[in-house]
C-alpha atoms as a PDB file:
ATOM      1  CA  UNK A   1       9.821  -2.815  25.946  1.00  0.00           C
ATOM      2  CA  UNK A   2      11.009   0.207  24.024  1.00  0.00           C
ATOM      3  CA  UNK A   3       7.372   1.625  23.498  1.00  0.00           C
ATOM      4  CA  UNK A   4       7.508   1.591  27.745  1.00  0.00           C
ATOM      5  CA  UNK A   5      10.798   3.116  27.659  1.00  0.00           C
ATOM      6  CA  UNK A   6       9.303   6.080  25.597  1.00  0.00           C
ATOM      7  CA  UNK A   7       6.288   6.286  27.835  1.00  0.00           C
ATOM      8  CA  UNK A   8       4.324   5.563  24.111  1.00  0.00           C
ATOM      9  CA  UNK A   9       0.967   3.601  24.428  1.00  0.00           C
ATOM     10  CA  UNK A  10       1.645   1.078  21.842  1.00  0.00           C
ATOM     11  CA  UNK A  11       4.049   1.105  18.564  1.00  0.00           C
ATOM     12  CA  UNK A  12       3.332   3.770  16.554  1.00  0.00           C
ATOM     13  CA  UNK A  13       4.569   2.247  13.364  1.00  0.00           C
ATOM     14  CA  UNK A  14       2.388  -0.680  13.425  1.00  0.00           C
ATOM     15  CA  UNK A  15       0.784  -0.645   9.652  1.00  0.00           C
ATOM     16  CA  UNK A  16      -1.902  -2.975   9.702  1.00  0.00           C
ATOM     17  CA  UNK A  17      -3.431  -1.810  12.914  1.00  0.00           C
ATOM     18  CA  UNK A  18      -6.632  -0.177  13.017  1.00  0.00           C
ATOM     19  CA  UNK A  19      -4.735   2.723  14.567  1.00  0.00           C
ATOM     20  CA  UNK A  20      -2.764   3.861  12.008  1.00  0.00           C
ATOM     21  CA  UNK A  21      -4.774   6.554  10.456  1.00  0.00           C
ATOM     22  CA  UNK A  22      -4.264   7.517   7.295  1.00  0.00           C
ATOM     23  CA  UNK A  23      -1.765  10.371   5.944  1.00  0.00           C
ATOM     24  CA  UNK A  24      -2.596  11.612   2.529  1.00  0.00           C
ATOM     25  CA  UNK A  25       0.361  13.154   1.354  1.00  0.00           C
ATOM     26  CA  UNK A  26       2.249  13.258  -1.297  1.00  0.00           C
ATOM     27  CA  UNK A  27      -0.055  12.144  -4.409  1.00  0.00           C
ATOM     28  CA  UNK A  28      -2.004   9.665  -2.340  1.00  0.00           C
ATOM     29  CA  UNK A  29      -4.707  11.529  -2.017  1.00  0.00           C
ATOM     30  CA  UNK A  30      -5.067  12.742  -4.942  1.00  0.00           C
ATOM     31  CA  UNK A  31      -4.892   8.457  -6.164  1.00  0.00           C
ATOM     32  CA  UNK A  32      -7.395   7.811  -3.608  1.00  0.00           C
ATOM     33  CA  UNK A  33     -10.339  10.343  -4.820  1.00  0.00           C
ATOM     34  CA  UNK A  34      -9.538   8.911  -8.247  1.00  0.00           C
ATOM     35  CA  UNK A  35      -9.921   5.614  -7.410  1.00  0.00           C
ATOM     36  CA  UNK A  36     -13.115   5.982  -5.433  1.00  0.00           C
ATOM     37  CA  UNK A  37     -14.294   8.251  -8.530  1.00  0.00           C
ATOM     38  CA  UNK A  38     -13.717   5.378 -11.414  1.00  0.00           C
ATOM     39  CA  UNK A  39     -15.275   3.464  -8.758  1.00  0.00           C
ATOM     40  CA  UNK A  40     -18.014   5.611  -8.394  1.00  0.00           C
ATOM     41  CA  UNK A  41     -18.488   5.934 -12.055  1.00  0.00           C
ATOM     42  CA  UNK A  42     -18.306   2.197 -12.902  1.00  0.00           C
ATOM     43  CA  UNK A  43     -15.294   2.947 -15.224  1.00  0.00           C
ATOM     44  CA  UNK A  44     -13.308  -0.158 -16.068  1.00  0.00           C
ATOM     45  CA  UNK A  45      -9.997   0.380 -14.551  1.00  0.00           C
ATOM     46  CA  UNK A  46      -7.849   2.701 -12.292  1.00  0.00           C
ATOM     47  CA  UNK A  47      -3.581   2.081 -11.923  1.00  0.00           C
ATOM     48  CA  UNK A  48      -1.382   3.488  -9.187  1.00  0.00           C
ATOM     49  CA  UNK A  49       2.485   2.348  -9.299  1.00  0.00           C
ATOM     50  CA  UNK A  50       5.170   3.491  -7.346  1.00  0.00           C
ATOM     51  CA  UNK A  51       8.692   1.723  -5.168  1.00  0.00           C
ATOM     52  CA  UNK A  52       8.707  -0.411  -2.686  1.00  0.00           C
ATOM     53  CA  UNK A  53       7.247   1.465   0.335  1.00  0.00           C
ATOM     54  CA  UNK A  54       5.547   4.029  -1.364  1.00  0.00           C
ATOM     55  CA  UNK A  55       2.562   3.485   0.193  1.00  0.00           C
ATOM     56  CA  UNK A  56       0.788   1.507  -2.456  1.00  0.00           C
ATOM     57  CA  UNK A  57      -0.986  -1.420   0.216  1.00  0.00           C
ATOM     58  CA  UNK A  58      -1.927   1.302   2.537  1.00  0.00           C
ATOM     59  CA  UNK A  59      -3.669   3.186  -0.121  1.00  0.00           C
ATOM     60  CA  UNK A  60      -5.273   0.150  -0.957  1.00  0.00           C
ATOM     61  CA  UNK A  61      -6.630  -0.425   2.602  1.00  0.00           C
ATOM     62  CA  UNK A  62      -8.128   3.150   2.902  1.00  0.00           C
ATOM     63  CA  UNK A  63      -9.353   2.243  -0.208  1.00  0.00           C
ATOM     64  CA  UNK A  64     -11.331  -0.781   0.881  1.00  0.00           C
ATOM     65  CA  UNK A  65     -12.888   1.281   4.341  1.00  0.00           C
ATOM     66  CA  UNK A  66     -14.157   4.032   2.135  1.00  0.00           C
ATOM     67  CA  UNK A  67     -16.114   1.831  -0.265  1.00  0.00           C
ATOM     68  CA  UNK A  68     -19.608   2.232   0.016  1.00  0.00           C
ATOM     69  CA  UNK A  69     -21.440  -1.045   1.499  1.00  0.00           C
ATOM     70  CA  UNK A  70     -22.945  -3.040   0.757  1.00  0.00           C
ATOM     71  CA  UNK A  71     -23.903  -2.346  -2.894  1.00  0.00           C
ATOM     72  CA  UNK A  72     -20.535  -2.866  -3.802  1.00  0.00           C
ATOM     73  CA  UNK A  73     -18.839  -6.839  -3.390  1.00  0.00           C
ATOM     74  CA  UNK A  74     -14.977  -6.180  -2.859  1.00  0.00           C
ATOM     75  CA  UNK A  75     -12.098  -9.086  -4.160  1.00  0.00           C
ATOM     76  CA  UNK A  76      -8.890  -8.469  -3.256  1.00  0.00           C
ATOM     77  CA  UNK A  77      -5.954 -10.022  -3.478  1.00  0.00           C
ATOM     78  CA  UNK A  78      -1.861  -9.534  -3.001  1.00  0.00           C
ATOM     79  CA  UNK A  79      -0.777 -11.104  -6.176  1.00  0.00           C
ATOM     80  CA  UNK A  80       3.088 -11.503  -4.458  1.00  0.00           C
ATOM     81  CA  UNK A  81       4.807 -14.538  -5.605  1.00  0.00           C
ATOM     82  CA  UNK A  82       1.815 -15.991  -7.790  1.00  0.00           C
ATOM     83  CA  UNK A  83       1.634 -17.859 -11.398  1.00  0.00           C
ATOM     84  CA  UNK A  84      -0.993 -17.860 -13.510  1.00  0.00           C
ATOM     85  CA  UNK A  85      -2.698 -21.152 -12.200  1.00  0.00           C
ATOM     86  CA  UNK A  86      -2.673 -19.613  -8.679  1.00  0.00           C
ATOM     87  CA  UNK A  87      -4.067 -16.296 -10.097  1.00  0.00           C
ATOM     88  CA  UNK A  88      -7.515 -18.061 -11.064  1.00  0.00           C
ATOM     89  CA  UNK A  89      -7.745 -20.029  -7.916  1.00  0.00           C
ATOM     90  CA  UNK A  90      -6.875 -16.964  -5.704  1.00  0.00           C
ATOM     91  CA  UNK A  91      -9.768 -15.187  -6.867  1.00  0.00           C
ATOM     92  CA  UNK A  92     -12.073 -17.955  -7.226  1.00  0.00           C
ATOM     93  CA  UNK A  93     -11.824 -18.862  -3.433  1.00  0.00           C
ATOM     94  CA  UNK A  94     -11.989 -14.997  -2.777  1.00  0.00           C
ATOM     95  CA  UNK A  95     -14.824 -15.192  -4.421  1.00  0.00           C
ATOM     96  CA  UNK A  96     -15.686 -18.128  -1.974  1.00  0.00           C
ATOM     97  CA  UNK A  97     -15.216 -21.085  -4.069  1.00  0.00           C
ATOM     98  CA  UNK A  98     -13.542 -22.938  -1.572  1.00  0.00           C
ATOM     99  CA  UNK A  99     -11.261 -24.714  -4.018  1.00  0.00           C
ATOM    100  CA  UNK A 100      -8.576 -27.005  -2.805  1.00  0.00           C
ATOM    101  CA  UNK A 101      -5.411 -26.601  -3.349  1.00  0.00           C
ATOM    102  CA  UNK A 102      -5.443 -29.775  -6.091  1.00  0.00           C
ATOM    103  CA  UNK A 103      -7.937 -27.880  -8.027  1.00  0.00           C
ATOM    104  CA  UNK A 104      -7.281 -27.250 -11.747  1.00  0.00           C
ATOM    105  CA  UNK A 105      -6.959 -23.696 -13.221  1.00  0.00           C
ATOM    106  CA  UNK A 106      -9.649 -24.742 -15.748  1.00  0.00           C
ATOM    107  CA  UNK A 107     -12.179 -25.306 -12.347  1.00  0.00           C
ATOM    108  CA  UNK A 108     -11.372 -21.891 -11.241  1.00  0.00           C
ATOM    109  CA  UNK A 109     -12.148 -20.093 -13.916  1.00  0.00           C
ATOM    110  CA  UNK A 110     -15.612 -21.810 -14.507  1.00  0.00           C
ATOM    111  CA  UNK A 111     -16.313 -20.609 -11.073  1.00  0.00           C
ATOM    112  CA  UNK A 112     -15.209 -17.258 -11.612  1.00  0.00           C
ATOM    113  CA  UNK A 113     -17.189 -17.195 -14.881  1.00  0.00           C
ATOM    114  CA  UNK A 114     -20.023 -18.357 -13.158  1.00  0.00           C
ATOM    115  CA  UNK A 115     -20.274 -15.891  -9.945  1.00  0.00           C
ATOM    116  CA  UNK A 116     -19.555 -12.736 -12.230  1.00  0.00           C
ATOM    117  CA  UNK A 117     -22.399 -13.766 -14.162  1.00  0.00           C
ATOM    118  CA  UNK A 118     -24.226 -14.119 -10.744  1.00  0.00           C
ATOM    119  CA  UNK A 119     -23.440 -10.605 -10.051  1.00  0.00           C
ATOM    120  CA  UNK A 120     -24.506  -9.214 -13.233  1.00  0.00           C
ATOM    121  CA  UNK A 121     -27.901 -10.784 -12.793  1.00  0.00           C
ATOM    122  CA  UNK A 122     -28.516  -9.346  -9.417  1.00  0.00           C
ATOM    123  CA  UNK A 123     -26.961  -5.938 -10.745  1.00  0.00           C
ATOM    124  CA  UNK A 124     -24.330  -6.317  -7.791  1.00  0.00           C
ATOM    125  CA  UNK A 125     -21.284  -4.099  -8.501  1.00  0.00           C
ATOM    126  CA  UNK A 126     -17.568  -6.002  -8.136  1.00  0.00           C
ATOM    127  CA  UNK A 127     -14.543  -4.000  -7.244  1.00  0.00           C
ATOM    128  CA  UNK A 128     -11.066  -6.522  -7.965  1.00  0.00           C
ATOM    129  CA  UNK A 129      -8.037  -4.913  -6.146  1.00  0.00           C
ATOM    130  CA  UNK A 130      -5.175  -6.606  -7.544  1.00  0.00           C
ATOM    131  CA  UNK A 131      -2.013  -5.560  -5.308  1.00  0.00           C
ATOM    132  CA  UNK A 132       1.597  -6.037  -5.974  1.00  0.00           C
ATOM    133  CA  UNK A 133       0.336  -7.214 -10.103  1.00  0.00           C
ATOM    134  CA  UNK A 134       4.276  -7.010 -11.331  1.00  0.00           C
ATOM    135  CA  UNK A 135       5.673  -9.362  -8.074  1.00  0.00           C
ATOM    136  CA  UNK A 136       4.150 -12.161  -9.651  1.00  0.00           C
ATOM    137  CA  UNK A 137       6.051 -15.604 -10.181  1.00  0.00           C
ATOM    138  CA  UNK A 138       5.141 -14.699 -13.875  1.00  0.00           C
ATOM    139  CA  UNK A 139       2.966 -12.520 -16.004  1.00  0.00           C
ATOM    140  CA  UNK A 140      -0.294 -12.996 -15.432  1.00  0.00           C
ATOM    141  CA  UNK A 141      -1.172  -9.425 -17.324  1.00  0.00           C
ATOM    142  CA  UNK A 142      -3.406 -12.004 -19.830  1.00  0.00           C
ATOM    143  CA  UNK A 143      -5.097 -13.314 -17.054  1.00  0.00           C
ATOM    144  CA  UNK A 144      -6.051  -9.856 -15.944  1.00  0.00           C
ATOM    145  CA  UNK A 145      -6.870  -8.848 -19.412  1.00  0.00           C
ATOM    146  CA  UNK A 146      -9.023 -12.321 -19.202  1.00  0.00           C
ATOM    147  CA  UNK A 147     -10.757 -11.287 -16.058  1.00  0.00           C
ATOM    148  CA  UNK A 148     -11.666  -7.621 -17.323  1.00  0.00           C
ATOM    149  CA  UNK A 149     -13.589  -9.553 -20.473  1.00  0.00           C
ATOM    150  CA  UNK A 150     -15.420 -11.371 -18.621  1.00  0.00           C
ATOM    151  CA  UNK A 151     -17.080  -9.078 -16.817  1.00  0.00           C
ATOM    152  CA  UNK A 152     -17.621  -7.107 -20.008  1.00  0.00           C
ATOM    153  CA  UNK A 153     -19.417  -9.715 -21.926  1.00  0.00           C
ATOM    154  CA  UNK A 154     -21.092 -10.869 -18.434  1.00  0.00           C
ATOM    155  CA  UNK A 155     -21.929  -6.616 -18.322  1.00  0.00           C
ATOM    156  CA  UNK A 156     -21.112  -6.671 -14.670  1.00  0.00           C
ATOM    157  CA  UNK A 157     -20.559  -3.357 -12.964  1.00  0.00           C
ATOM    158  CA  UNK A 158     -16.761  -3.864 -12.399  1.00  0.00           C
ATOM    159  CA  UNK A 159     -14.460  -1.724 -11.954  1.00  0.00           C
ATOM    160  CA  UNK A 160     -10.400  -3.033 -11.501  1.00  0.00           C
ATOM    161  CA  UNK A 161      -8.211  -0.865  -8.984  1.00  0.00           C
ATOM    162  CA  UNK A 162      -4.222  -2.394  -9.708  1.00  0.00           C
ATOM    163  CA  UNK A 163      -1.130  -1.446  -7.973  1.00  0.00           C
ATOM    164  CA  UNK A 164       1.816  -2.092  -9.057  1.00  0.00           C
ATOM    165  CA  UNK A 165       6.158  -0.633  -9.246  1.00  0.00           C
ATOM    166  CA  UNK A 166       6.965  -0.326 -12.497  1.00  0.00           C
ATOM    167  CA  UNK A 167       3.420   0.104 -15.825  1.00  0.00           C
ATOM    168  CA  UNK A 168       5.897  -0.460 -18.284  1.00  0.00           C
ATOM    169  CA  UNK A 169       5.654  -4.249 -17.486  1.00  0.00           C
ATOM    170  CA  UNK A 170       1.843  -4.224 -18.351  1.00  0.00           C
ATOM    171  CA  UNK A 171       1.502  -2.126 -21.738  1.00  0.00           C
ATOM    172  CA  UNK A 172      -1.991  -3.224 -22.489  1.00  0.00           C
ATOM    173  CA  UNK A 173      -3.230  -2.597 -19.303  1.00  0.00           C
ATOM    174  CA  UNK A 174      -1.644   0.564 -18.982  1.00  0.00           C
ATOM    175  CA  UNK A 175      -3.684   0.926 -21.865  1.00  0.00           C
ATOM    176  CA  UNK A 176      -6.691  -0.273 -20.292  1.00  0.00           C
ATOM    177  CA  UNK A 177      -6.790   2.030 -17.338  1.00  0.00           C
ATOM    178  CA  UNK A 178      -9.116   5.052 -17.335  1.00  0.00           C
ATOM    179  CA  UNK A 179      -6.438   6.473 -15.380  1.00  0.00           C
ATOM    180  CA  UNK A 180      -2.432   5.871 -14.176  1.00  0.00           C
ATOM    181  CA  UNK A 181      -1.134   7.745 -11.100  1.00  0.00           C
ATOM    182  CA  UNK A 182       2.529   7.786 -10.257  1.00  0.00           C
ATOM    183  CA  UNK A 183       3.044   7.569  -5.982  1.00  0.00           C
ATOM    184  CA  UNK A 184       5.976  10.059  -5.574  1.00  0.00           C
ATOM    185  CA  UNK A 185       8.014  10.392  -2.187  1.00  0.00           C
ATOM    186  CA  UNK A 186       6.760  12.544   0.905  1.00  0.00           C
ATOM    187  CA  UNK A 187       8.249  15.737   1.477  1.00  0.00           C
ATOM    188  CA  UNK A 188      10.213  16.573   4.037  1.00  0.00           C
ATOM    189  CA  UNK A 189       7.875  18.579   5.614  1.00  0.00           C
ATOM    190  CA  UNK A 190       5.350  15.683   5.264  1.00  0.00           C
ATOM    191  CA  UNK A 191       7.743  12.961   6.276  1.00  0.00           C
ATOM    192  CA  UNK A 192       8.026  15.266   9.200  1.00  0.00           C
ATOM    193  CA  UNK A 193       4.451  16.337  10.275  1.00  0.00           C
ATOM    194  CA  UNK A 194       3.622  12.192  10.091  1.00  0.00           C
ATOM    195  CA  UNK A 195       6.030  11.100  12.194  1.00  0.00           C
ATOM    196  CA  UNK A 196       5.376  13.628  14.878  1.00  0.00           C
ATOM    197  CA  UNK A 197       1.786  13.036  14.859  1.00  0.00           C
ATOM    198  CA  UNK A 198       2.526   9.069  15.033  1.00  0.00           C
ATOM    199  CA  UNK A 199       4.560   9.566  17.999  1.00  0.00           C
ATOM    200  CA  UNK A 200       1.815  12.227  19.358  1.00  0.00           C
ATOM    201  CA  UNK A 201      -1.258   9.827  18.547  1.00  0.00           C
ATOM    202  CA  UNK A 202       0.713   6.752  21.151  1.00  0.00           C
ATOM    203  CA  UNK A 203       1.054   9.518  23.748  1.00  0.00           C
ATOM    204  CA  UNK A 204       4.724  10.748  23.080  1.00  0.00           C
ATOM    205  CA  UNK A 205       6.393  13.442  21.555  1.00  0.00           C
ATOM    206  CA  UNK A 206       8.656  14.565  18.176  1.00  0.00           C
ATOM    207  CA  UNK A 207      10.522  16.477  20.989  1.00  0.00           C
ATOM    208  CA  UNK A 208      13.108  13.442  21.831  1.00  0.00           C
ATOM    209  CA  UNK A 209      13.936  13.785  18.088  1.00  0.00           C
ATOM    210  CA  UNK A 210      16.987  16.326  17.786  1.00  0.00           C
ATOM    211  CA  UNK A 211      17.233  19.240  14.898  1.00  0.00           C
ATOM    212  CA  UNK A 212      20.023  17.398  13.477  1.00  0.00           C
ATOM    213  CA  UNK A 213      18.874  13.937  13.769  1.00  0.00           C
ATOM    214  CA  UNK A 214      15.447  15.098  11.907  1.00  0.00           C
ATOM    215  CA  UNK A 215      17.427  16.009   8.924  1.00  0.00           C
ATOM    216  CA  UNK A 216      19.212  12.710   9.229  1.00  0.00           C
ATOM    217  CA  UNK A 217      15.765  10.914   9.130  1.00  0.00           C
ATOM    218  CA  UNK A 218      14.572  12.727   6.056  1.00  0.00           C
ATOM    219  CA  UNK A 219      17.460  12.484   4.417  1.00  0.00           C
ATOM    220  CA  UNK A 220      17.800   8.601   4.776  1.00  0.00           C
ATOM    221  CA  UNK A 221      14.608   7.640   4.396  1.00  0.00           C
ATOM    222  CA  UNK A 222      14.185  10.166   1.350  1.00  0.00           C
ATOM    223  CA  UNK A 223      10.489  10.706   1.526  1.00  0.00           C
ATOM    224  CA  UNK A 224       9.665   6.623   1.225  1.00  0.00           C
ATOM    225  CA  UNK A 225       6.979   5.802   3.839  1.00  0.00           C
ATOM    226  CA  UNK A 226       8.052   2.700   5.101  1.00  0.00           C
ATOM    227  CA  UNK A 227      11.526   3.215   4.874  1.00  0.00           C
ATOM    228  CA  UNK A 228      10.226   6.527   7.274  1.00  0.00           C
ATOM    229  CA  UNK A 229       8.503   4.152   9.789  1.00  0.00           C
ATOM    230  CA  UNK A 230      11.287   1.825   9.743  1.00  0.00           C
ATOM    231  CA  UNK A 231      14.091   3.432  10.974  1.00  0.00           C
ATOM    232  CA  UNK A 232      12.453   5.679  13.312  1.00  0.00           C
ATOM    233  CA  UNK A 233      10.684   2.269  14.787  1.00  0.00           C
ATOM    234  CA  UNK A 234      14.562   0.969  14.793  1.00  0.00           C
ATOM    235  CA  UNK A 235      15.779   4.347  16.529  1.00  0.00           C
ATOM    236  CA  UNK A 236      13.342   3.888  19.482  1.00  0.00           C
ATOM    237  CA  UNK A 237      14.512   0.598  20.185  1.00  0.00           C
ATOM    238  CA  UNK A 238      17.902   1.536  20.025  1.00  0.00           C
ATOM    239  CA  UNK A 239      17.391   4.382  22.070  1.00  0.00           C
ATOM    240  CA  UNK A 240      15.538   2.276  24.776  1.00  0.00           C
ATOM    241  CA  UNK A 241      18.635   0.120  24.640  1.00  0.00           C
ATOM    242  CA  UNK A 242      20.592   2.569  25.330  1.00  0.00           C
ATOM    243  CA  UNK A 243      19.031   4.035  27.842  1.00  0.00           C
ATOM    244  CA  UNK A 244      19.572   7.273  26.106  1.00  0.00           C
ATOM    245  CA  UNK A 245      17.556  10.525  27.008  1.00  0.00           C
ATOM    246  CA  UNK A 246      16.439  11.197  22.889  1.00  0.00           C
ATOM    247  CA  UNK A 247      17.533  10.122  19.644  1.00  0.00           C
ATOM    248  CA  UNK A 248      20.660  11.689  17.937  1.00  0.00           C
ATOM    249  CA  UNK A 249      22.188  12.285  14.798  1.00  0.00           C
ATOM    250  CA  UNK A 250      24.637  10.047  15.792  1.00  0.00           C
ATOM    251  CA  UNK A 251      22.094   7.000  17.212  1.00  0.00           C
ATOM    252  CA  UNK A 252      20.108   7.456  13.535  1.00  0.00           C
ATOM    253  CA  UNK A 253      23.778   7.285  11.739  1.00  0.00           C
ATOM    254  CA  UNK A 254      24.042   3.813  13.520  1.00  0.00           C
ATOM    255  CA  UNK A 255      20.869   2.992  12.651  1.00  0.00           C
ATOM    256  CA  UNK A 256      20.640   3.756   8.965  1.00  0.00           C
ATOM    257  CA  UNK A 257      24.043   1.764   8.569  1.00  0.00           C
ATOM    258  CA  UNK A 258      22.980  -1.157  10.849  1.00  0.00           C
ATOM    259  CA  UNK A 259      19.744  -1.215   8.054  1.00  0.00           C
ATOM    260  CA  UNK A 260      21.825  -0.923   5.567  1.00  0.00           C
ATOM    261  CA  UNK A 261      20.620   2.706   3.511  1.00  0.00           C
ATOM    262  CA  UNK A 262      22.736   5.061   2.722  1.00  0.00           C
ATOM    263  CA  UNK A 263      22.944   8.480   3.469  1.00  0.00           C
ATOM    264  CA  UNK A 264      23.891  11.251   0.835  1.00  0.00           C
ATOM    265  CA  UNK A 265      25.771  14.054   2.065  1.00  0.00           C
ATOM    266  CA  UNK A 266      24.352  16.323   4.745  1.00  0.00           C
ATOM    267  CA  UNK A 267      22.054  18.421   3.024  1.00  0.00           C
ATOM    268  CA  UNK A 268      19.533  20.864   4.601  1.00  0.00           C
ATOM    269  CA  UNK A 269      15.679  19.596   3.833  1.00  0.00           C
ATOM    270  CA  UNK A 270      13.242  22.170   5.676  1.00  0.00           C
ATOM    271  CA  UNK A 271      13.638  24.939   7.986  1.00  0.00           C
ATOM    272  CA  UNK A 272      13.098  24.733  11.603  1.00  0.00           C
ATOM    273  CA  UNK A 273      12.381  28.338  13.388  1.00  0.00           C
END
C-alpha cells in the first residue's frame, strides 16, 4: 500500500531481493576484495566482524554471486541459534547428506570427512561461509577448528570466509585467519547517497525527504545499514498513513521512538548546498 502511495515500484528496502544492488561503503568493499583474494589464493581463512546490521549477511551474499563457477563448491551456512551437534549435521546435509534430523553427530562428521576427501581427489576447491559464528547456542569455535583440519590433512583447496560481532570470542581462530576486517558504520554522506539511490532505483525520489528530517535519519540510524533501511521503510508507511505530502523531522521523531532508538542531540552530519 505505502510503496503505491509513494508512486515507488516495489519496496526499496527489501534485502534479500535480487534487486537490492550492492553498496560498498564503508569498509565493505575493501572486506569483499579481501575475501575474494584469500579466496583466490587458496589461503586458509578470511574474518569480518562487526554489530548487528552492519552489513555482515549482505556482504556475504555479494560474496557468494562473485565466486567464480563452477571450479569452486560453495557451503554456507547461518550458524544462528546452533550447538555443536547441529553444527556437523548442518554442514553435512549442505554438503547433501540428507541426514535426518535423528542422525548422530558422529554420522555427520563421517560424511563430512568423507566428501572433503572427495573433493580433494577431484582437486575441487570448497569455500565454507560460516555466518553469524558467535550467535551460536554454544561454542562451536572447536568444531570450526575441527573442520579447518580436516581439510588440511585431506589437502583440499579450502578456504573458510567467517562473520561474526565480536573476534574476541574466537581467539584461536582469530589466530587462524589470514586476515580480520572490522565493518565500521556508513557515513553520513554514504548513509545518504544509498538511500536516495534506493528510493531512485523503485522509481521515486530523496526529494520527499526534508533537510531536517535527513539529519534526523543519519543521526538515528548512526551509519548502521539496517537500522538505515528500517526506519526509512517505517517512515514511508507512516507517511502513506498519513496521507502526508513528504516525510518530516517530526514524522521520523515518531518513528525512531515508536522503534524504540534513540536520538542524541541534534547535531549537524553533512552539508547540504
Amino acid at each position: 500500500m505505502h510503496c503505491a502511495y509513494w508512486r515507488l515500484t516495489h519496496d526499496p528496502f527489501q534485502a534479500n531481493s535480487p534487486d537490492h544492488a550492492w553498496f560498498p561503503a564503508g569498509d565493505h568493499d575493501e572486506a569483499l576484495s579481501r575475501m575474494l583474494y584469500v579466496i583466490e589464493r587458496g589461503h586458509r581463512c578470511g574474518m569480518v566482524w562487526g554489530p548487528t546490521g552492519i552489513g555482515k549477511s549482505r556482504l556475504l551474499r555479494e560474496l557468494r554471486r562473485q565466486i567464480p563457477q563452477p571450479s569452486t563448491t560453495l557451503v554456507s551456512a547461518d550458524l544462528t541459534g546452533l550447538n555443536r551437534s547441529d553444527f556437523a549435521m548442518t554442514l553435512a546435509n549442505a554438503c547433501g547428506a540428507g541426514l535426518k534430523p535423528t542422525a548422530s553427530s558422529a554420522s555427520a562428521w563421517t560424511y563430512l570427512e568423507d566428501w572433503v576427501r572427495g573433493r580433494a581427489a577431484v582437486q575441487g576447491r570448497v569455500v565454507w561461509i560460516l555466518d553469524e559464528l558467535d550467535a551460536a547456542a554454544e561454542s562451536i569455535e572447536p568444531d570450526v577448528l575441527r573442520l579447518a583440519r580436516l581439510a588440511e590433512r585431506s589437502r583440499t583447496a579450502s578456504t573458510m570466509i567467517l562473520a561474526l560481532q565480536r573476534p574476541g570470542l574466537t581467539i584461536q581462530l582469530s589466530s587462524f585467519a589470514d586476515f580480520v576486517v572490522e565493518l565500521t558504520p556508513w557515513s553520513a554522506a554514504e548513509s545518504r547517497t544509498f538511500v536516495s539511490q534506493a528510493l531512485d532505483s523503485v522509481g521515486g525520489s530523496a526529494d520527499i525527504i526534508t533537510d531536517d528530517a535527513w539529519d534526523l535519519l543519519l543521526d538515528a540510524a548512526a551509519g548502521n545499514p539496517q537500522r538505515l533501511m528500517r526506519i526509512t521503510e517505517v517512515a514511508l508507511v507512516a507517511g502513506c498513513v498519513m496521507e502526508a505530502s513528504d516525510l518530516t523531522a517530526d514524522l521520523l521523531t515518531a518513528v525512531v521512538h515508536q522503534l524504540g532508538w534513540e536520538v542524541t542531540e541534534h547535531r549537524t552530519m553533512l552539508t547540504v548546498d
